[in-house]
C-alpha atoms as a PDB file:
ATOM      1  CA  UNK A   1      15.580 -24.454 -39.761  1.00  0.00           C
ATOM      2  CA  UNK A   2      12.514 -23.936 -37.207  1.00  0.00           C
ATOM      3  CA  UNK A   3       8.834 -25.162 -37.851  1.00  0.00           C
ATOM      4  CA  UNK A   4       7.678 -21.807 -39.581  1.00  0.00           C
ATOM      5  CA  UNK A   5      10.771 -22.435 -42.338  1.00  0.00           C
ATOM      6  CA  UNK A   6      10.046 -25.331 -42.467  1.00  0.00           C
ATOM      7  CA  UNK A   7       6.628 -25.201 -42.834  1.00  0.00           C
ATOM      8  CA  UNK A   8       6.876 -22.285 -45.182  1.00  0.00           C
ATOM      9  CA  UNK A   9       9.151 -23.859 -47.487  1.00  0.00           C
ATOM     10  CA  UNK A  10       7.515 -27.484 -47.990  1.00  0.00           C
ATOM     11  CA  UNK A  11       5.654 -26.646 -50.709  1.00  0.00           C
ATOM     12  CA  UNK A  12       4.566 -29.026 -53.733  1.00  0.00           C
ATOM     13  CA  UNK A  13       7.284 -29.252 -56.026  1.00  0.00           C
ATOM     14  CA  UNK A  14       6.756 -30.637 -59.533  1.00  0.00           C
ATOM     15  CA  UNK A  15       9.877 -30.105 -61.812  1.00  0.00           C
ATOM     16  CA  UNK A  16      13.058 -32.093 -60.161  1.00  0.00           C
ATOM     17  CA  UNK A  17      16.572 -32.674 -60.771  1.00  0.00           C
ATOM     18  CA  UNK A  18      17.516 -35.620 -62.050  1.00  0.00           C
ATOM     19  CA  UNK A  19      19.372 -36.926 -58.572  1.00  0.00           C
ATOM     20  CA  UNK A  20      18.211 -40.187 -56.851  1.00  0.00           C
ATOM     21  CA  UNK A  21      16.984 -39.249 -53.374  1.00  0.00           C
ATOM     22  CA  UNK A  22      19.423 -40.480 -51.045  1.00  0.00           C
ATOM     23  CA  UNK A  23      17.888 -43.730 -49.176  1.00  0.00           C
ATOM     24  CA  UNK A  24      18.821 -42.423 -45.482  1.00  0.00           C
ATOM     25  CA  UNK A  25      16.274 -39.492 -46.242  1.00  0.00           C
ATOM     26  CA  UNK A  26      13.680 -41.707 -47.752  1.00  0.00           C
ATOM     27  CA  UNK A  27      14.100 -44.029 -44.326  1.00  0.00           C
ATOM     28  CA  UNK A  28      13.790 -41.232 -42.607  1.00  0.00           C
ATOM     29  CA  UNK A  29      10.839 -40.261 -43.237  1.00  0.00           C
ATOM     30  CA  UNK A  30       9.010 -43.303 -43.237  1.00  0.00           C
ATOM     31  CA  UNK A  31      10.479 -44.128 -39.699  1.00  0.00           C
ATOM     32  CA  UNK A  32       8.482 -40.634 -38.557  1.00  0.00           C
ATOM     33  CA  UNK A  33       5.311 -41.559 -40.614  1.00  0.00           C
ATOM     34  CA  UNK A  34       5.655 -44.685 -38.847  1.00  0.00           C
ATOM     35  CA  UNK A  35       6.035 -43.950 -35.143  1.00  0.00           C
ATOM     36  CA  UNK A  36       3.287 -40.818 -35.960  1.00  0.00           C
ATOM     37  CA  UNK A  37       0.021 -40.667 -34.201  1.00  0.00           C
ATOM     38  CA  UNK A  38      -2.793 -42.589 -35.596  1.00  0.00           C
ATOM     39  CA  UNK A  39      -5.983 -42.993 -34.432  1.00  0.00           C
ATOM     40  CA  UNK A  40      -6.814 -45.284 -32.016  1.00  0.00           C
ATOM     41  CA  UNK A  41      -3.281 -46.414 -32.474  1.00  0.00           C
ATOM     42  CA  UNK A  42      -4.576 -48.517 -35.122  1.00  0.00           C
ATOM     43  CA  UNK A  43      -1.725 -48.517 -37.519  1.00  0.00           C
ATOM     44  CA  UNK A  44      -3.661 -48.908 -41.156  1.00  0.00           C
ATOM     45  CA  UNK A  45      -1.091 -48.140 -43.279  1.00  0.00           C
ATOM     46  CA  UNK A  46       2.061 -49.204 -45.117  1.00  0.00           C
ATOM     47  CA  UNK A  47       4.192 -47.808 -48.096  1.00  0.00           C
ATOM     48  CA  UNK A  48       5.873 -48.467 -50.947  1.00  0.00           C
ATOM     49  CA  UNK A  49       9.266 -46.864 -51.216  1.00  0.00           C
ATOM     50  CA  UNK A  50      10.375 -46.462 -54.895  1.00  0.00           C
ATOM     51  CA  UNK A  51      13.533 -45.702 -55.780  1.00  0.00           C
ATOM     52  CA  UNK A  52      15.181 -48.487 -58.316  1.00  0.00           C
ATOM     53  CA  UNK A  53      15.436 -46.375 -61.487  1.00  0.00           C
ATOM     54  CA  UNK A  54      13.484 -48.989 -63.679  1.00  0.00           C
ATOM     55  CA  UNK A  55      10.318 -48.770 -60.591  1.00  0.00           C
ATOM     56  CA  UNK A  56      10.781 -45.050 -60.748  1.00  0.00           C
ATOM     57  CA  UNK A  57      10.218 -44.639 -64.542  1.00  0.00           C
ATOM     58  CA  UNK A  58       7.388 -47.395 -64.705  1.00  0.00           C
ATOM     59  CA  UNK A  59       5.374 -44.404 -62.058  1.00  0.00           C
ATOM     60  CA  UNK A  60       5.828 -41.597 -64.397  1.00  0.00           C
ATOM     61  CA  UNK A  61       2.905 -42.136 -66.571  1.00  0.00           C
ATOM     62  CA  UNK A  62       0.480 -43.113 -63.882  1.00  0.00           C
ATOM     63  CA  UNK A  63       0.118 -40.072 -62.407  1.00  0.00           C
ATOM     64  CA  UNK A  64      -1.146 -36.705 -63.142  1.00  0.00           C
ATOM     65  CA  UNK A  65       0.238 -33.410 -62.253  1.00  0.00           C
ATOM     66  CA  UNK A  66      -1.341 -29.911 -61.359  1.00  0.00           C
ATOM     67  CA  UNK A  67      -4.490 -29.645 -62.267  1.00  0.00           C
ATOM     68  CA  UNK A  68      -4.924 -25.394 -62.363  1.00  0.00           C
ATOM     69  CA  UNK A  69      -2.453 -25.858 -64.613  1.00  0.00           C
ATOM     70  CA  UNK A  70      -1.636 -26.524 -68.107  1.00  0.00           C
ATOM     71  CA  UNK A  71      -0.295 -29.821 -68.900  1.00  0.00           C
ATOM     72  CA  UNK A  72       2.613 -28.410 -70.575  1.00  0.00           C
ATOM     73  CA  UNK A  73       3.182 -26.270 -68.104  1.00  0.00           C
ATOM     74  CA  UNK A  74       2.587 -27.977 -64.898  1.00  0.00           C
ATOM     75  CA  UNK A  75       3.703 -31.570 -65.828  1.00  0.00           C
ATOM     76  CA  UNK A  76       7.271 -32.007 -65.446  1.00  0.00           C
ATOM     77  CA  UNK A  77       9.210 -33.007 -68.805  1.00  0.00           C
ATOM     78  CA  UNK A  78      11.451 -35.747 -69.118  1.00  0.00           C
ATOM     79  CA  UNK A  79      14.206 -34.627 -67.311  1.00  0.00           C
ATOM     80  CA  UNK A  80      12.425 -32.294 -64.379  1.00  0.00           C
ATOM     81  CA  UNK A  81      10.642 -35.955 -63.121  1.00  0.00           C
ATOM     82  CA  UNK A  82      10.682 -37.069 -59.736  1.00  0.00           C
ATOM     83  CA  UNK A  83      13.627 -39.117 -58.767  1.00  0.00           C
ATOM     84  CA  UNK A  84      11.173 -41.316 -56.439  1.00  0.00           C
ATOM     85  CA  UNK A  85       7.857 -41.808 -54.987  1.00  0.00           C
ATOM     86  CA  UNK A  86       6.179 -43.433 -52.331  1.00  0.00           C
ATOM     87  CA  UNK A  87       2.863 -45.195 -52.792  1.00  0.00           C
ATOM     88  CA  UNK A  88       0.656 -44.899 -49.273  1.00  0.00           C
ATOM     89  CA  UNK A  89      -1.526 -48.045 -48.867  1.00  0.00           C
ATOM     90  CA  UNK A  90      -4.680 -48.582 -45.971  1.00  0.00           C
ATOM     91  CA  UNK A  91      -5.487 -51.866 -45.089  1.00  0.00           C
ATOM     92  CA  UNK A  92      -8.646 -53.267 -45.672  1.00  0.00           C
ATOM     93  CA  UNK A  93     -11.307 -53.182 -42.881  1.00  0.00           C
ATOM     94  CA  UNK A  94      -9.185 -49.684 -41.344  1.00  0.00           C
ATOM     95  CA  UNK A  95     -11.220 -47.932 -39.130  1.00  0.00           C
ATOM     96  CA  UNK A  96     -12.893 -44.901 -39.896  1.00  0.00           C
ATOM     97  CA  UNK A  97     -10.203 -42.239 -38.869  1.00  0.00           C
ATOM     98  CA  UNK A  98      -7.795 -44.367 -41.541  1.00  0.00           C
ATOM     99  CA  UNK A  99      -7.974 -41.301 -43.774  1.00  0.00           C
ATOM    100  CA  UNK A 100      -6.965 -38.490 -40.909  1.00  0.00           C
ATOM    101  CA  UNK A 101      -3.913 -41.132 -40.520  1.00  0.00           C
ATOM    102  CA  UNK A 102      -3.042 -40.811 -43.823  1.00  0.00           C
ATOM    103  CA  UNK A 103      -3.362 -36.685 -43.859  1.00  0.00           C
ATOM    104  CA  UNK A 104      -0.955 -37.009 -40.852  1.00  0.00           C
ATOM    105  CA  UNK A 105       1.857 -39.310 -42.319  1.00  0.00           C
ATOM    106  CA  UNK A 106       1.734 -38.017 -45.605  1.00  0.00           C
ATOM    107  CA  UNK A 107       2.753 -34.702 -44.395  1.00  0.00           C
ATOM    108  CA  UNK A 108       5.219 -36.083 -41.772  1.00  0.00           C
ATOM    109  CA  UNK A 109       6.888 -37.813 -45.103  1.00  0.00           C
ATOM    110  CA  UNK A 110       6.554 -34.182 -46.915  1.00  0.00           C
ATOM    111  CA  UNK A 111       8.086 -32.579 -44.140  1.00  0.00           C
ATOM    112  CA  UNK A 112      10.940 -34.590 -43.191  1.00  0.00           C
ATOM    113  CA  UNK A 113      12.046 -34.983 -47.243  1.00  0.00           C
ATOM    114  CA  UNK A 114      12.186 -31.029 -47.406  1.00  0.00           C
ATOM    115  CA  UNK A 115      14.203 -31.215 -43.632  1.00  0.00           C
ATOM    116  CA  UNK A 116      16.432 -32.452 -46.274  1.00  0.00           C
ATOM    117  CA  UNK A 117      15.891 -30.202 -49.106  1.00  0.00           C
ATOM    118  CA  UNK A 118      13.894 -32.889 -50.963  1.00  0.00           C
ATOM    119  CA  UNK A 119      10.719 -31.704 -52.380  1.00  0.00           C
ATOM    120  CA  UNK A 120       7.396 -33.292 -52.708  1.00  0.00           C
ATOM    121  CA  UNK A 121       4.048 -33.195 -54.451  1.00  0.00           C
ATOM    122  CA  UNK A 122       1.388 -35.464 -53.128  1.00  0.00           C
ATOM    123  CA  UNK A 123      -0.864 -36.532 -55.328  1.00  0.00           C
ATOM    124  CA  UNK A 124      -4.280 -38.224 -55.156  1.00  0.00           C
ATOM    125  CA  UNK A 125      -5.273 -38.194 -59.367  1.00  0.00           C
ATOM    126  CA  UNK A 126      -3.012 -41.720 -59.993  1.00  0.00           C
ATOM    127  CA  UNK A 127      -3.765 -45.179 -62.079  1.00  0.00           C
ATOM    128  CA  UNK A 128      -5.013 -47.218 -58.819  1.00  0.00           C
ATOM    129  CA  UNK A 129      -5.422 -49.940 -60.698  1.00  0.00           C
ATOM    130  CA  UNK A 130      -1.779 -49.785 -62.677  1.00  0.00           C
ATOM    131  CA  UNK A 131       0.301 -49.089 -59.330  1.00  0.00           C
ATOM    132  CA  UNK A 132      -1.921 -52.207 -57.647  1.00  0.00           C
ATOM    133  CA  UNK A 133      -0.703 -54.311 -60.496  1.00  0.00           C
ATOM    134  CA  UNK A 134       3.155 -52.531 -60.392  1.00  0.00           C
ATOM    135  CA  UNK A 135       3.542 -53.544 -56.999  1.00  0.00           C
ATOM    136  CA  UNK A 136       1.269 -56.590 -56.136  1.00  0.00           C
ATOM    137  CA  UNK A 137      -0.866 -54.641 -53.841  1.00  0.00           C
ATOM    138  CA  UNK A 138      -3.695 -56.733 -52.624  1.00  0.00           C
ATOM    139  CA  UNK A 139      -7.180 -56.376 -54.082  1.00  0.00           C
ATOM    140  CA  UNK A 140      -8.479 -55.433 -50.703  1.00  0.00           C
ATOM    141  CA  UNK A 141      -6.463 -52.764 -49.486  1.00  0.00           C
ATOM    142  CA  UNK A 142      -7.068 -49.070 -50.787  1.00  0.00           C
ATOM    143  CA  UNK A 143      -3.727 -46.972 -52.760  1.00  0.00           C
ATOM    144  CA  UNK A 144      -4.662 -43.553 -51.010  1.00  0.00           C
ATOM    145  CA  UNK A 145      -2.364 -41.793 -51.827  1.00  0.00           C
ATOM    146  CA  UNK A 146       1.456 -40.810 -54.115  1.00  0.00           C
ATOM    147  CA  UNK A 147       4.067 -38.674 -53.355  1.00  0.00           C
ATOM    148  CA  UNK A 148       6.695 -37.795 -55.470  1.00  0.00           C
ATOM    149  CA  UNK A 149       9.855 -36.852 -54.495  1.00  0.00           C
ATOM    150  CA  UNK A 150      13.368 -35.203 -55.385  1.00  0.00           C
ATOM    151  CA  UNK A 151      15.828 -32.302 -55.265  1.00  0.00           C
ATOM    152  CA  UNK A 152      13.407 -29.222 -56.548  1.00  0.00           C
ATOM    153  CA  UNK A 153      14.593 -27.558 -59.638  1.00  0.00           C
ATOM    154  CA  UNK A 154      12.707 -24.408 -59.313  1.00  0.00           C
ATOM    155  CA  UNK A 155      11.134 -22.113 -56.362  1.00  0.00           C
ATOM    156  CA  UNK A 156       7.841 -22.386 -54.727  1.00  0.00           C
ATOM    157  CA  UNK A 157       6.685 -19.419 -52.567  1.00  0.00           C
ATOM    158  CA  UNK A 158       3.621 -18.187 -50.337  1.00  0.00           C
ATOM    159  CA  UNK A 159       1.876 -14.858 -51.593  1.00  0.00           C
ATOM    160  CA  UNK A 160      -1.307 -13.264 -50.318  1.00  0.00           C
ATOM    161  CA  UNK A 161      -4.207 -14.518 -51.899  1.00  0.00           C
ATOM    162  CA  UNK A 162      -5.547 -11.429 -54.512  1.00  0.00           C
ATOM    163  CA  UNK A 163      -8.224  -9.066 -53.802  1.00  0.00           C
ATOM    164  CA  UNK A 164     -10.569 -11.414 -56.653  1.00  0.00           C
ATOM    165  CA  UNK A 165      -9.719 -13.930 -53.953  1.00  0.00           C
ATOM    166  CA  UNK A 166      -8.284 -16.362 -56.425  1.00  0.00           C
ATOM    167  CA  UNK A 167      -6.762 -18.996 -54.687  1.00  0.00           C
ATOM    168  CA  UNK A 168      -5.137 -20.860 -57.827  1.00  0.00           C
ATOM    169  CA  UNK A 169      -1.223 -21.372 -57.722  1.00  0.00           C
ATOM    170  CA  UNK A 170       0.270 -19.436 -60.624  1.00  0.00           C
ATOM    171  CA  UNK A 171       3.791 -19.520 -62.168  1.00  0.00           C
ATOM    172  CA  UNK A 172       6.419 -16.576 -63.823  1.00  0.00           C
ATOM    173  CA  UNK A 173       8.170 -16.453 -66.504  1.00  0.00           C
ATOM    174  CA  UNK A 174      10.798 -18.972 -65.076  1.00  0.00           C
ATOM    175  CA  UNK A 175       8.001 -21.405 -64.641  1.00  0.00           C
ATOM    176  CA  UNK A 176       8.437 -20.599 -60.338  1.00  0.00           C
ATOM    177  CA  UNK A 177       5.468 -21.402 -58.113  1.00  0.00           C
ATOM    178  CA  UNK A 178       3.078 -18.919 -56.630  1.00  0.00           C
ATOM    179  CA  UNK A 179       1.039 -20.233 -53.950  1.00  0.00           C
ATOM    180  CA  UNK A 180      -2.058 -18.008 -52.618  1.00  0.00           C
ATOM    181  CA  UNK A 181      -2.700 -17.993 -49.048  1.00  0.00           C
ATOM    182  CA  UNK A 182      -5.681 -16.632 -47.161  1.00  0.00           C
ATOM    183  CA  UNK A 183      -4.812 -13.819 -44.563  1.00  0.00           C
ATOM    184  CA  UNK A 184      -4.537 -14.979 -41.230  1.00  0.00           C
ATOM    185  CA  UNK A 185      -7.002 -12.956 -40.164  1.00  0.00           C
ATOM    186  CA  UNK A 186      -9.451 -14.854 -42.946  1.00  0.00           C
ATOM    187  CA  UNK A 187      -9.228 -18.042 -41.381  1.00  0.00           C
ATOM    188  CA  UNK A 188      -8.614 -17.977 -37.546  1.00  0.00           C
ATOM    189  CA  UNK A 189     -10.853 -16.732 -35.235  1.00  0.00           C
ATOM    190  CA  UNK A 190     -10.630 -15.825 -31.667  1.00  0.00           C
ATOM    191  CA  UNK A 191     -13.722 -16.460 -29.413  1.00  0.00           C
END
């Protein structure tokens, strides 16, 4: 697969299979998140990794899917929930870039899973407070971000945004993924 696949095809994913995530793929992609760029080489953040069933299943209610959406329509049932997540963390006192780091490793993670064929969804509307307590996370540092992972159970796929210029993902019938992107042309320019 070369970057534009792979790019193309890493969408957010929010109804799953019900197979764990293999561990090698879930190293994997912390290992690049890790050795990533980050500014001023500062290194502000750290992860948790879930994938014990009981972890996986205490994550499920504290956090909220697809907001353009329906909740019976864009929150996955029992069975279509991710297999695992992966809490992202900043230290206290990170410098001020902290945030660009986490943009940058969360879609290293994202990236690598679907190398794999694991999908993602990263999500930023979670229960801080519930996944600080879940985990032990320390008062100081800041839960940025979630990303939920697994083997996708249904098709995501890039379509020209509409001539209202609606940029809200949409689904069909088979509850697929639409996602609207702006023209090329819209958003580059040449000077």
């Amino acid at each position: 697969m070369n970057l534009k696949e792979l790019l193309t095809g890493c969408r957010t994913y929010r109804r799953f299979l019900q197979e764990p995530v293999d561990e090698a793929v879930i190293r994997e992609a912390l290992e690049n998140a890790r050795i990533g760029s980050s500014g001023a080489n500062a290194q502000p953040l750290y992860y948790y990794a879930v994938t014990s069933a009981e972890k996986v299943k205490a994550m499920q209610p504290l956090v909220k899917w697809a907001a353009y959406l329906p909740a019976e329509v864009g929150t996955p049932k029992e069975q279509e929930q991710p297999t695992a997540f992966i809490v992202v963390v900043k230290k206290a006192k990170a410098i001020p870039f902290a945030d660009v780091d986490v943009g940058i490793a969360v879609n290293t993670i994202a990236l690598t899973a679907w190398s794999h064929g694991i999908g993602s969804c990263i999500m930023g509307a979670i229960n801080i407070e519930k996944i600080r307590e879940l985990f032990g996370v320390p008062e100081e540092d800041q839960i940025r971000l979630v990303l939920a992972l697994g083997k996708p159970s249904h098709t995501s796929t890039i379509v020209p945004v509409k001539e209202d210029g609606d940029i809200k993902y949409y689904l069909d019938e088979d509850r697929n993924y639409y996602v609207p992107k702006r023209a090329f042309e819209d958003v580059v320019h040449f000077v």
